[in-house]
PDB file of N, CA and C in Angstrom:
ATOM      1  N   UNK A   1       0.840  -1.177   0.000  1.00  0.00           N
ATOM      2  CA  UNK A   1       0.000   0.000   0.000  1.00  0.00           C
ATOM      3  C   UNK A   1       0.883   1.237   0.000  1.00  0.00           C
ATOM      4  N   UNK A   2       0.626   2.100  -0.647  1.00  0.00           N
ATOM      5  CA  UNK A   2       1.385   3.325  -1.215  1.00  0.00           C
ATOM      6  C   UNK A   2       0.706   4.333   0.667  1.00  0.00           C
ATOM      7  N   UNK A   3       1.894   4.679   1.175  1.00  0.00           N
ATOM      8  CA  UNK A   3       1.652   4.788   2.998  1.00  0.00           C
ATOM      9  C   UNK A   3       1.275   6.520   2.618  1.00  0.00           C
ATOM     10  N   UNK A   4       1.535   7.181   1.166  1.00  0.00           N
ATOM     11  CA  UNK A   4       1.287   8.874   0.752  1.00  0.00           C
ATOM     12  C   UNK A   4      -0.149   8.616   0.922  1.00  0.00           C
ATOM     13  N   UNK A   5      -1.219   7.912   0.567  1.00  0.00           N
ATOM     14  CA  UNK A   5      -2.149   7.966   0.206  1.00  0.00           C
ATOM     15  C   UNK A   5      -2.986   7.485   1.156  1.00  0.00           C
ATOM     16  N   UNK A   6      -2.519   7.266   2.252  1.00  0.00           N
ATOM     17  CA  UNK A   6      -3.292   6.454   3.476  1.00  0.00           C
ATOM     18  C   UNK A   6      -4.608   7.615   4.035  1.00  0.00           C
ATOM     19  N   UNK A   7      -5.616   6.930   4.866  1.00  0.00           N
ATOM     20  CA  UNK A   7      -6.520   7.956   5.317  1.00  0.00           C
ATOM     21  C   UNK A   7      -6.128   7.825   6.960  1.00  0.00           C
ATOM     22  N   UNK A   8      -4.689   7.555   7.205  1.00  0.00           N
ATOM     23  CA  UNK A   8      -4.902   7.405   8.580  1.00  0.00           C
ATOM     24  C   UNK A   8      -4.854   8.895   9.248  1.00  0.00           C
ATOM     25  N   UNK A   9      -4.925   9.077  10.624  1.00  0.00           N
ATOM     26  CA  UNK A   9      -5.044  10.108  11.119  1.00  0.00           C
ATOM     27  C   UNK A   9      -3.389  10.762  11.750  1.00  0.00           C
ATOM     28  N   UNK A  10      -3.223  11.956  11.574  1.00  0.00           N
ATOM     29  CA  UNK A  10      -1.660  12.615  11.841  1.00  0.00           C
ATOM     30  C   UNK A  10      -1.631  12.361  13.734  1.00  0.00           C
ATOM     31  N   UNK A  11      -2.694  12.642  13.899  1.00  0.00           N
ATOM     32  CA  UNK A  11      -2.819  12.736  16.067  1.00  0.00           C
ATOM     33  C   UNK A  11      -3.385  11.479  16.143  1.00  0.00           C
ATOM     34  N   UNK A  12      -3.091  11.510  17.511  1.00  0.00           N
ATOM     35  CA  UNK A  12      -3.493  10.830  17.800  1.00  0.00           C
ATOM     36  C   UNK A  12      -5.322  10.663  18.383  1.00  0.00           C
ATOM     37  N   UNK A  13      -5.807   9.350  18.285  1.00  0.00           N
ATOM     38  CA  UNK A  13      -7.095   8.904  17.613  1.00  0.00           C
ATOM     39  C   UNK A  13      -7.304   7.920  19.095  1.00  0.00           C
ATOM     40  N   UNK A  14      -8.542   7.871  20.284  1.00  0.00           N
ATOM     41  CA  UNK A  14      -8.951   6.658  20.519  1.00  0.00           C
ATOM     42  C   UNK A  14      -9.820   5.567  20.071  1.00  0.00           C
ATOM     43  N   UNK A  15      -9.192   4.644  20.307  1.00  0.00           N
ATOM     44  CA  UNK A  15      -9.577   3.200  19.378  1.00  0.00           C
ATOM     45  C   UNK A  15     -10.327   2.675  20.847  1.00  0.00           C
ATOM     46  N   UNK A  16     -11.716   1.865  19.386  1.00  0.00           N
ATOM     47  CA  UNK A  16     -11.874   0.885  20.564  1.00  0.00           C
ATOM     48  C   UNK A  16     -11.498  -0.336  20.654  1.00  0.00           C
ATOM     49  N   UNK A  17     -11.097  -0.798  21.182  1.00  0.00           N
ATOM     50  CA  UNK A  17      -9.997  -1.668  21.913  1.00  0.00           C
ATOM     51  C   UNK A  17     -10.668  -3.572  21.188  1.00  0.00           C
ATOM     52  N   UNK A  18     -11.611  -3.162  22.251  1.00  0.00           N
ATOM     53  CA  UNK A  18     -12.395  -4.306  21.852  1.00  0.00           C
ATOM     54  C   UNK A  18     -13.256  -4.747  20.665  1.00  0.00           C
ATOM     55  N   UNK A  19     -13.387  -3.477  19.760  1.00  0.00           N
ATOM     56  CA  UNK A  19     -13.953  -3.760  18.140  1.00  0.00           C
ATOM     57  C   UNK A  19     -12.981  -4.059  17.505  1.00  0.00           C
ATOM     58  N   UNK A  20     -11.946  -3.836  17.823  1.00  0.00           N
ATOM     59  CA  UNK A  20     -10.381  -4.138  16.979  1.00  0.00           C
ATOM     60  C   UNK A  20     -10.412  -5.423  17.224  1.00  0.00           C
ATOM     61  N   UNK A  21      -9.462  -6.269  18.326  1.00  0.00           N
ATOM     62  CA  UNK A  21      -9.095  -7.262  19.042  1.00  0.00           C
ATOM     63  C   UNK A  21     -10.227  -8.687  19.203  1.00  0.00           C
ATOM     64  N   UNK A  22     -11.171  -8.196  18.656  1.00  0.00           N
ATOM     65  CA  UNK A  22     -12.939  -9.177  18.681  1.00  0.00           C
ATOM     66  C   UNK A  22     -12.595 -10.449  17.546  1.00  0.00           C
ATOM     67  N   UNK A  23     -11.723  -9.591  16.243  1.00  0.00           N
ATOM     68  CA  UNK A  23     -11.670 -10.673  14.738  1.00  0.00           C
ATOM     69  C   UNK A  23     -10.457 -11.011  15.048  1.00  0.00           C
ATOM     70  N   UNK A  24      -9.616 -11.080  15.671  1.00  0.00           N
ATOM     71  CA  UNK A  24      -8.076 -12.132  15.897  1.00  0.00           C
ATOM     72  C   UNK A  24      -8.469 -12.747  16.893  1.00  0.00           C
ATOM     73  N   UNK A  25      -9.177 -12.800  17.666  1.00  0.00           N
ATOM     74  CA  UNK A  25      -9.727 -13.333  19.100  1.00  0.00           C
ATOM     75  C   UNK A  25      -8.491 -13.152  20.197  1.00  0.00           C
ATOM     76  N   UNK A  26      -7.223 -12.071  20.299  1.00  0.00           N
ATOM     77  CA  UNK A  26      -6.703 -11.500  21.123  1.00  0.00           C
ATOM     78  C   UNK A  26      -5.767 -10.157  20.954  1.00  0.00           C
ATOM     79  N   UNK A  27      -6.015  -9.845  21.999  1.00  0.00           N
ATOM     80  CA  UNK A  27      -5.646  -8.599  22.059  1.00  0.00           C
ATOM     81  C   UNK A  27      -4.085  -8.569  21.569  1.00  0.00           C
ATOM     82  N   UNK A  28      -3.169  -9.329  22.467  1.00  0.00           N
ATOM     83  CA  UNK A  28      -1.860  -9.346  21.951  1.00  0.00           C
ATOM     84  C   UNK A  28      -1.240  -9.604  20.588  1.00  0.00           C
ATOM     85  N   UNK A  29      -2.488 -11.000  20.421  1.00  0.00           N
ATOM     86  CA  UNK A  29      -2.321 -10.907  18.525  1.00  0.00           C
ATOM     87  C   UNK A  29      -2.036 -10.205  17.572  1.00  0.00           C
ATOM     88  N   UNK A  30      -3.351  -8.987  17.887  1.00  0.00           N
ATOM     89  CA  UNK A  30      -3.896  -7.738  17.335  1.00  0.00           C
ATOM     90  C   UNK A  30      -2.412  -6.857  17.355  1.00  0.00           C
ATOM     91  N   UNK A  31      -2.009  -6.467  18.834  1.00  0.00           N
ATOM     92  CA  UNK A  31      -0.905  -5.836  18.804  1.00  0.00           C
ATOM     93  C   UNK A  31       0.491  -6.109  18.205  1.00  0.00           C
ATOM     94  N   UNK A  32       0.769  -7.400  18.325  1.00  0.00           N
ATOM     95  CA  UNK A  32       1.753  -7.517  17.220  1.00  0.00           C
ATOM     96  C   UNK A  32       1.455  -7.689  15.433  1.00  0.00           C
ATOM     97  N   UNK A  33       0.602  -7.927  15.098  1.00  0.00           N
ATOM     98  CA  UNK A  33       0.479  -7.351  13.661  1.00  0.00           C
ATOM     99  C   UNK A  33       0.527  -6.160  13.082  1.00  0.00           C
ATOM    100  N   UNK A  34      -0.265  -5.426  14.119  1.00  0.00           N
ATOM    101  CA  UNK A  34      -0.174  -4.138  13.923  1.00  0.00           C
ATOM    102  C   UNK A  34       1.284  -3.442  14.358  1.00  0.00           C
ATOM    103  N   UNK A  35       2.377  -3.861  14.865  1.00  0.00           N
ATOM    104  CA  UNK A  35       3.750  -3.560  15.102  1.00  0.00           C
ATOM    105  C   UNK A  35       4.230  -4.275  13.734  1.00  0.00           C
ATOM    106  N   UNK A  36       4.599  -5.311  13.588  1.00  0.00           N
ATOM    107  CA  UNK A  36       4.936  -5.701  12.671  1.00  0.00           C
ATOM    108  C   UNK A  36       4.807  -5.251  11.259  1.00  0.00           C
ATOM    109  N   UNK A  37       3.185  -4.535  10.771  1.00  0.00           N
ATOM    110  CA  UNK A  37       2.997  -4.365   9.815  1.00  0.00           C
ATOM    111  C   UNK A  37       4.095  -2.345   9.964  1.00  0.00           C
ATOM    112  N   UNK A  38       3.712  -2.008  11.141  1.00  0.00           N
ATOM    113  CA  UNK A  38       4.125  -0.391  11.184  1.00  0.00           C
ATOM    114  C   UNK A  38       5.394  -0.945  11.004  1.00  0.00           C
ATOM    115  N   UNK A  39       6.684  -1.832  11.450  1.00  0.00           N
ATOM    116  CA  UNK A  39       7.660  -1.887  11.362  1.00  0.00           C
ATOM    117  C   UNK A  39       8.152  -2.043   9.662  1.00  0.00           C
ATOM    118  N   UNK A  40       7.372  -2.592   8.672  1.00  0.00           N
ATOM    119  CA  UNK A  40       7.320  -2.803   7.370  1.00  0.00           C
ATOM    120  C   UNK A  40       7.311  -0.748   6.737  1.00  0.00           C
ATOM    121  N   UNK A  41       6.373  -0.813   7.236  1.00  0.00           N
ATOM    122  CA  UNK A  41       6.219   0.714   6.655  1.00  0.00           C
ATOM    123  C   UNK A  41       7.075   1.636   6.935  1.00  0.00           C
ATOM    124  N   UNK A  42       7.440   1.403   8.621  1.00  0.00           N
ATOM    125  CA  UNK A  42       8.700   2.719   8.627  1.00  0.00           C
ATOM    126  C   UNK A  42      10.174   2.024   7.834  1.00  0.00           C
ATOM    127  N   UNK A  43      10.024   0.332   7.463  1.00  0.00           N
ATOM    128  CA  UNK A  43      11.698   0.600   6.684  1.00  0.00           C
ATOM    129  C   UNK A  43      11.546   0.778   5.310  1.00  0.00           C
ATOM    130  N   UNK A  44      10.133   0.787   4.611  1.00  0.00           N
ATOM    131  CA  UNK A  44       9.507   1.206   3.116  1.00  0.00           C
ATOM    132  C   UNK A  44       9.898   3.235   3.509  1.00  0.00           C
ATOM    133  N   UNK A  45       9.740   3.442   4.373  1.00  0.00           N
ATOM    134  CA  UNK A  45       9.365   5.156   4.390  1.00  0.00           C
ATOM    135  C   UNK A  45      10.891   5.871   4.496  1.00  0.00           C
ATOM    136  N   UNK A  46      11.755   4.923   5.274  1.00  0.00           N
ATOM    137  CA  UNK A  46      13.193   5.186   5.727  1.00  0.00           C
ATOM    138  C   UNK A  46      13.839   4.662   4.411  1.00  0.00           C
ATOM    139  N   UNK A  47      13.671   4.005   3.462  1.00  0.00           N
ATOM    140  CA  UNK A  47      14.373   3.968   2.293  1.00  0.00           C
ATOM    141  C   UNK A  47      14.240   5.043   1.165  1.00  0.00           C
ATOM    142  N   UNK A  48      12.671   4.998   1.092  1.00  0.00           N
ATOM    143  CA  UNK A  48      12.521   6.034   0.056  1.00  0.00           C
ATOM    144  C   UNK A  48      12.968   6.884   0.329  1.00  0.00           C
ATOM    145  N   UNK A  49      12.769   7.799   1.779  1.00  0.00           N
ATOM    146  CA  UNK A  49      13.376   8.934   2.397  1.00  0.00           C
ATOM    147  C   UNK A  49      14.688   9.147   1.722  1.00  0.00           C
ATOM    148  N   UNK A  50      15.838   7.711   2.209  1.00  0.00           N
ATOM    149  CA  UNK A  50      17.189   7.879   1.832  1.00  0.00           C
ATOM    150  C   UNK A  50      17.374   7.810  -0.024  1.00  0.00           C
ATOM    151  N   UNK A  51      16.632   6.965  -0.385  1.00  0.00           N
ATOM    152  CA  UNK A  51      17.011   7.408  -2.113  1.00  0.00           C
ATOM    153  C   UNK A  51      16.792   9.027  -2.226  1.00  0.00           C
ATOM    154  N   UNK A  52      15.724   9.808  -1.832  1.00  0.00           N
ATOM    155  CA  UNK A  52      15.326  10.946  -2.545  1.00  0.00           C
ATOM    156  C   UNK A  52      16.612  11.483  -1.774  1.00  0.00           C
ATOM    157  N   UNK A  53      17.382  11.758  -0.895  1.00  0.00           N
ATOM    158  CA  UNK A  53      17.825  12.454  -0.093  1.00  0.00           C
ATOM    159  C   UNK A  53      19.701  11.861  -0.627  1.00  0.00           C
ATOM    160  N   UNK A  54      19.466  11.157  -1.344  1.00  0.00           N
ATOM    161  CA  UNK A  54      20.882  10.804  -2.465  1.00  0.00           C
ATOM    162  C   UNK A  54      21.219  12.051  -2.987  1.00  0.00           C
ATOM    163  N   UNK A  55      19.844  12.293  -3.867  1.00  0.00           N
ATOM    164  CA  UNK A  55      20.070  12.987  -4.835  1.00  0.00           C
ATOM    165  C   UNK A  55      20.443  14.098  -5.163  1.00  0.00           C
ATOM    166  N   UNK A  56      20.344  14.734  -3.636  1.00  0.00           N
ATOM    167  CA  UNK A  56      20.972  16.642  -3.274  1.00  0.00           C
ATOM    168  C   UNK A  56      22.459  15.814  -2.301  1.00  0.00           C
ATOM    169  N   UNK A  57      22.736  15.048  -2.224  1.00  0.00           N
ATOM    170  CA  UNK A  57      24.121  14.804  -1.298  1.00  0.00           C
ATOM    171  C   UNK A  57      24.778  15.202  -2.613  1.00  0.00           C
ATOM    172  N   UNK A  58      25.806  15.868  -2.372  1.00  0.00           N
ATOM    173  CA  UNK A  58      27.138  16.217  -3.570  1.00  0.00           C
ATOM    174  C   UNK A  58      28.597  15.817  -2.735  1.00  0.00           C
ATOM    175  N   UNK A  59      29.388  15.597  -3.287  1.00  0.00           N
ATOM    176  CA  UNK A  59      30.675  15.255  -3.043  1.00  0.00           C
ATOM    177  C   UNK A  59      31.694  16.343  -3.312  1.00  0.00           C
ATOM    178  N   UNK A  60      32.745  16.874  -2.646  1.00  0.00           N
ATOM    179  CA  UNK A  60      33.512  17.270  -3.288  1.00  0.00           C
ATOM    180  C   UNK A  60      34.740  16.555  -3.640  1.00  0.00           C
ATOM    181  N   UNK A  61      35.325  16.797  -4.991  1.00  0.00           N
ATOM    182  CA  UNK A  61      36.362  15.928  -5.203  1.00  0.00           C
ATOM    183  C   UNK A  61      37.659  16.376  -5.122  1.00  0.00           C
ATOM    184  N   UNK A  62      37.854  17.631  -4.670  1.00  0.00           N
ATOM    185  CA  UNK A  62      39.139  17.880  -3.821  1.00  0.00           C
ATOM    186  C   UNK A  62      39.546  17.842  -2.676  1.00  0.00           C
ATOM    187  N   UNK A  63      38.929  17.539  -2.275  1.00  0.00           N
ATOM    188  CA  UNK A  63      39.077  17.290  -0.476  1.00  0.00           C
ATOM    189  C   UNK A  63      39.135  15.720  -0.220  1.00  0.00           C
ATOM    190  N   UNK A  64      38.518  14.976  -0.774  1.00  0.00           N
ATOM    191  CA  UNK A  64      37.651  13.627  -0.397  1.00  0.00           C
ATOM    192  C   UNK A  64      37.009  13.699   0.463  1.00  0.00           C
ATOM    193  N   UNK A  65      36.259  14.514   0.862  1.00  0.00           N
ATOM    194  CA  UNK A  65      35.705  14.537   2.289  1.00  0.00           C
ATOM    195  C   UNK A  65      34.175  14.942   1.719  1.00  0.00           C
ATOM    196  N   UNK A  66      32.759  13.611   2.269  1.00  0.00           N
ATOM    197  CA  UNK A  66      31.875  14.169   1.578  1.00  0.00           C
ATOM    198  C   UNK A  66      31.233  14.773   1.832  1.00  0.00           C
ATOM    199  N   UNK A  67      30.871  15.948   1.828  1.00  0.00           N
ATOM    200  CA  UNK A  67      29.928  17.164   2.406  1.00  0.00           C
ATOM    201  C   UNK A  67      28.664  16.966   1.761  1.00  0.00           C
ATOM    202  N   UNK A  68      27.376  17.073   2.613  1.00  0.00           N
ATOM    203  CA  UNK A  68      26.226  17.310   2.285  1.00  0.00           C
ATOM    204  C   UNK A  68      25.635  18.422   2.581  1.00  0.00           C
ATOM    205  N   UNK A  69      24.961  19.335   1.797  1.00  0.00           N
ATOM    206  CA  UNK A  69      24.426  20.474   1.356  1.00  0.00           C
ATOM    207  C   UNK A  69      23.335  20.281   1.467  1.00  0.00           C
ATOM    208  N   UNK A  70      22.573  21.526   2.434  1.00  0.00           N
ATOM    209  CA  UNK A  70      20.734  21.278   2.560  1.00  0.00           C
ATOM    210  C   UNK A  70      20.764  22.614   1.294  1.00  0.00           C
ATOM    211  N   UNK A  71      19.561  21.919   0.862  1.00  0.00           N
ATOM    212  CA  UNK A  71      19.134  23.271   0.026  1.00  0.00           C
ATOM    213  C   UNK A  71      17.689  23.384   0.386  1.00  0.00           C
ATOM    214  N   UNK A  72      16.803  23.656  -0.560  1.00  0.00           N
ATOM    215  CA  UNK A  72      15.424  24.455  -0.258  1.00  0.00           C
ATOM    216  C   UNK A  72      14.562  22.824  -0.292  1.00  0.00           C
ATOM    217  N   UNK A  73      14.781  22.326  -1.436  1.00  0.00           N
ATOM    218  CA  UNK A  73      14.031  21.240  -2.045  1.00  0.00           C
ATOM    219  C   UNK A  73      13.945  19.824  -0.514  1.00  0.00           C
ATOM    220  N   UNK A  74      15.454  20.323  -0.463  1.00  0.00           N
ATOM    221  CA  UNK A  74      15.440  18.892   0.723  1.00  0.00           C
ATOM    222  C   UNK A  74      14.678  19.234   1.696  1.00  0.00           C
ATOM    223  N   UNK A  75      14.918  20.555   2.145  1.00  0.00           N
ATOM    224  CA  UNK A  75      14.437  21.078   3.593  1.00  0.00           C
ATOM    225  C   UNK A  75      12.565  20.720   3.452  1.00  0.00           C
ATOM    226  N   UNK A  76      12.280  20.720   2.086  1.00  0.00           N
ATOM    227  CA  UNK A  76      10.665  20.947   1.719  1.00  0.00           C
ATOM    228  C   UNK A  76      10.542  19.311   1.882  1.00  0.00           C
ATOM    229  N   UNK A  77      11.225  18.544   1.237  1.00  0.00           N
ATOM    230  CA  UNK A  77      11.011  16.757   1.459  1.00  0.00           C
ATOM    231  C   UNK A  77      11.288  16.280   2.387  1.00  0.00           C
ATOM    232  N   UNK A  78      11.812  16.986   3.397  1.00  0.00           N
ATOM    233  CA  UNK A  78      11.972  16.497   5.040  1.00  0.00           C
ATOM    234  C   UNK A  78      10.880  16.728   5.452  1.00  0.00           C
ATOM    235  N   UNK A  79      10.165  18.274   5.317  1.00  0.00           N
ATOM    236  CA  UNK A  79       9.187  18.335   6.086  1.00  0.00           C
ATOM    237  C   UNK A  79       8.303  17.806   5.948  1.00  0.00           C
ATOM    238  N   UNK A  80       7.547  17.282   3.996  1.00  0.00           N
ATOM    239  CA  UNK A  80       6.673  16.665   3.776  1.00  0.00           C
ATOM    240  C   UNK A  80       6.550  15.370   4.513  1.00  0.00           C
ATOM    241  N   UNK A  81       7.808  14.373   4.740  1.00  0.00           N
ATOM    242  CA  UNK A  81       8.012  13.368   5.402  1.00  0.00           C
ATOM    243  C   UNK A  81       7.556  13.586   7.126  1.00  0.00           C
ATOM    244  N   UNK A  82       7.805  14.559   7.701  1.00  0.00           N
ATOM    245  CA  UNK A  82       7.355  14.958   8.754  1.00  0.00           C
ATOM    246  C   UNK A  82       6.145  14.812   9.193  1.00  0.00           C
ATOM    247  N   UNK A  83       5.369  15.420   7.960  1.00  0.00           N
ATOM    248  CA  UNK A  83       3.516  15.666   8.011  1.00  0.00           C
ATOM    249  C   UNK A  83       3.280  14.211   8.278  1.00  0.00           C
ATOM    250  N   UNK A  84       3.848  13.505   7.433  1.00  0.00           N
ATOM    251  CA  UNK A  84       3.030  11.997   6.740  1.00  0.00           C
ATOM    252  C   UNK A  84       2.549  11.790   8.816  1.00  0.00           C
ATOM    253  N   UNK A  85       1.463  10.718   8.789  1.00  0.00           N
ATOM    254  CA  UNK A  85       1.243   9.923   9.759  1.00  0.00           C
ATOM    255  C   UNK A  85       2.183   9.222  10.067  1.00  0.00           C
ATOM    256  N   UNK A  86       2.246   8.849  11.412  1.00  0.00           N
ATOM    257  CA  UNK A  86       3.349   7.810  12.041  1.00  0.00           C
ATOM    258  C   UNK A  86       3.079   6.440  11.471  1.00  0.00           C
ATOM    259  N   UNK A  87       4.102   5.683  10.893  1.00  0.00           N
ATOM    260  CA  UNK A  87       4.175   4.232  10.891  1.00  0.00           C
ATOM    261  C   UNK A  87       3.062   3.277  11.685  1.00  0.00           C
ATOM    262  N   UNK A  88       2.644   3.645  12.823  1.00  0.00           N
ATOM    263  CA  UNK A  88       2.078   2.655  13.774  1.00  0.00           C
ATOM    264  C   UNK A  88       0.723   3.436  13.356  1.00  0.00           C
ATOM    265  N   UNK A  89       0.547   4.619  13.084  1.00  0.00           N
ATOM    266  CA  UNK A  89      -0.885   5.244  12.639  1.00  0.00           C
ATOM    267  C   UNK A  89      -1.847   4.463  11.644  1.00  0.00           C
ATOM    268  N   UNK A  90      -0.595   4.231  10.642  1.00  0.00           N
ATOM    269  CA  UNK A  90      -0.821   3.976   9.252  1.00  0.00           C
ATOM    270  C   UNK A  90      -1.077   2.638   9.171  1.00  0.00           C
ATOM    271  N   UNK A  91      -0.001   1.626  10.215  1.00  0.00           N
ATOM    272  CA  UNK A  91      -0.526   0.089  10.290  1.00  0.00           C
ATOM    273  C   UNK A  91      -1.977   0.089  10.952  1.00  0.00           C
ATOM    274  N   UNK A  92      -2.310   0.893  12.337  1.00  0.00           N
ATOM    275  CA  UNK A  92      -3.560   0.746  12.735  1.00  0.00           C
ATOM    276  C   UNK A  92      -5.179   0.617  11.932  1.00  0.00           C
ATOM    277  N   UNK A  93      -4.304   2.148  11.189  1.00  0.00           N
ATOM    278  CA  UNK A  93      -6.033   2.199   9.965  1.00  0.00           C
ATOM    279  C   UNK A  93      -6.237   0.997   8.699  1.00  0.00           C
ATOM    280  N   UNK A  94      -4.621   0.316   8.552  1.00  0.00           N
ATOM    281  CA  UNK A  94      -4.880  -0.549   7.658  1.00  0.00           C
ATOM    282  C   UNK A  94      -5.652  -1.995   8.274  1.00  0.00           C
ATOM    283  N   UNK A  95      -5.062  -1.922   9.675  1.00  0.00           N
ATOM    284  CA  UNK A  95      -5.763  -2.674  10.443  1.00  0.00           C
ATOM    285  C   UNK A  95      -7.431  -2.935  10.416  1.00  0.00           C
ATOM    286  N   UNK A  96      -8.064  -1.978  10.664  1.00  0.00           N
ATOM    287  CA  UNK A  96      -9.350  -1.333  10.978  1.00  0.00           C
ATOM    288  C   UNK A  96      -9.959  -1.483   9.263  1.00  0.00           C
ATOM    289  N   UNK A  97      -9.297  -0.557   8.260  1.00  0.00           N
ATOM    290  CA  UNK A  97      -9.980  -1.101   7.517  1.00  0.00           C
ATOM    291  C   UNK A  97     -10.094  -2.072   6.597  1.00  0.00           C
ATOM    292  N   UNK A  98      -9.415  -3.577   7.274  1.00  0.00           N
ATOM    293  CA  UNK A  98      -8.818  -4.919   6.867  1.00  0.00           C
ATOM    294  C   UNK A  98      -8.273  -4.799   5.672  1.00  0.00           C
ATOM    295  N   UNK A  99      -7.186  -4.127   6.117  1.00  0.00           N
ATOM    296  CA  UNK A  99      -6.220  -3.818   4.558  1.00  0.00           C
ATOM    297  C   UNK A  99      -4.588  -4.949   4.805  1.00  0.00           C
ATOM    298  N   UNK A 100      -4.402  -5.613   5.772  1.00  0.00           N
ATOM    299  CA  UNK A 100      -3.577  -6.374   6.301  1.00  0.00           C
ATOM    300  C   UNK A 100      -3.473  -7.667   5.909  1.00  0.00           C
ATOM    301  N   UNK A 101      -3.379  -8.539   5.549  1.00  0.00           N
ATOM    302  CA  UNK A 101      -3.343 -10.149   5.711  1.00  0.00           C
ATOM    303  C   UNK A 101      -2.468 -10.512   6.393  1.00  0.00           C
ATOM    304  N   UNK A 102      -3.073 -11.274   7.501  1.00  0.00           N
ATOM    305  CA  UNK A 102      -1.664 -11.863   8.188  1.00  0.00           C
ATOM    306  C   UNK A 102      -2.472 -13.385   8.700  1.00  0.00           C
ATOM    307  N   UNK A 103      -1.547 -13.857   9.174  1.00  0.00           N
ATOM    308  CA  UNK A 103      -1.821 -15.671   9.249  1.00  0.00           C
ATOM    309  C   UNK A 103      -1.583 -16.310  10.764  1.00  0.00           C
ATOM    310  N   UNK A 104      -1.660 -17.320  11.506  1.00  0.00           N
ATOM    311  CA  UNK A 104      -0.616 -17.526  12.325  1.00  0.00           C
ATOM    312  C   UNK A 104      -0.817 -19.248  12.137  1.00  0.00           C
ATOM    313  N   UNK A 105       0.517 -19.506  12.253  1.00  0.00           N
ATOM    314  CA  UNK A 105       1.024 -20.516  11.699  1.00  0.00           C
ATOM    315  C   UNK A 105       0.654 -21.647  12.838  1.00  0.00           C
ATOM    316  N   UNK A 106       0.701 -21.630  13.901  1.00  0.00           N
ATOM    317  CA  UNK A 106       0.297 -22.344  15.011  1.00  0.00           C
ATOM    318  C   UNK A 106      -0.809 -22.322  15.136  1.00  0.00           C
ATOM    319  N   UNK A 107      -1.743 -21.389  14.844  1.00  0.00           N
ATOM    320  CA  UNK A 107      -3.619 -21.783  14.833  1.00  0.00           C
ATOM    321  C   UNK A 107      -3.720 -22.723  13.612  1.00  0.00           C
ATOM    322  N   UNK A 108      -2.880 -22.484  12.386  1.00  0.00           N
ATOM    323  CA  UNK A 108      -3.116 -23.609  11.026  1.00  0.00           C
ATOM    324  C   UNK A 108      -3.047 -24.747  11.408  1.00  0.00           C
ATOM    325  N   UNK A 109      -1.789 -25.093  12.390  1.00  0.00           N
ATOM    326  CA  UNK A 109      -1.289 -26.494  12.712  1.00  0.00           C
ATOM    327  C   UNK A 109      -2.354 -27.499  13.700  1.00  0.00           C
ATOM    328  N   UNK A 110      -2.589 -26.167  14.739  1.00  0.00           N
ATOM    329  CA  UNK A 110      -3.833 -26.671  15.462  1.00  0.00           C
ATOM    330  C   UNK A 110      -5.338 -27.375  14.578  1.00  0.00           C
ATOM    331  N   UNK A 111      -5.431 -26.612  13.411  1.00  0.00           N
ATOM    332  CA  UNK A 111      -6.816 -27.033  13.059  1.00  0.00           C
ATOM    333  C   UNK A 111      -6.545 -28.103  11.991  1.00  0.00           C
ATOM    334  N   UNK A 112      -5.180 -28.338  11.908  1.00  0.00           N
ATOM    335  CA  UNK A 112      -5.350 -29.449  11.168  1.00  0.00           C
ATOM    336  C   UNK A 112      -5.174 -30.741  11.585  1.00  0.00           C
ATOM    337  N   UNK A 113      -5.397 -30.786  13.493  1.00  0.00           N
ATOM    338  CA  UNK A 113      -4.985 -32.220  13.754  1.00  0.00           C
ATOM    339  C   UNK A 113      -6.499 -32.169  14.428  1.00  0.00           C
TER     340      UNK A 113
END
């Protein structure tokens, strides 16, 4: 899921606890998917971040020493990155609006004996 386009919320939001946690049949379940999936998104958000942020790094080649230069553009793609919702925001609403698939491998094993 493209995390620019999410409808999650920037603040924080109370959830209810128990409309969430009702379709995994536990709470802790619930909470680690939803970590797991935010942990996916912040290293999707921390890469792209670092490709775009390649592209204004300059080198100088008399020194060898590599200096990075903020200019206007970066300072504007930091902040946009700033706005976005938090990682754990963005797993929650995908949560909620069953945008997730996840499995657990030990309830499979259970129902098949």
């Amino acid at each position: 899921m493209d995390f620019r386009k999410t409808t999650a919320e920037a603040n924080t939001v109370t959830r209810d606890m128990n409309a969430m946690w009702s379709e995994v049949g536990n709470v802790y379940e619930m909470v680690a998917i939803i970590a797991k999936r935010a942990n996916q998104i912040n290293t999707e958000m921390k890469h792209e971040l670092e490709q775009k942020l390649q592209e204004f790094a300059m080198t100088t080649q008399d020194t060898g020493v590599e200096d990075v230069f903020e200019n206007k553009e970066q300072i504007e793609l930091s902040r946009y990155y700033e706005k976005l919702p938090k990682p754990h925001m963005i797993a929650t609403q995908e949560f909620i609006d069953h945008k997730i698939i996840y499995r657990n491998p030990l309830k499979e094993k259970d129902e098949e004996l």
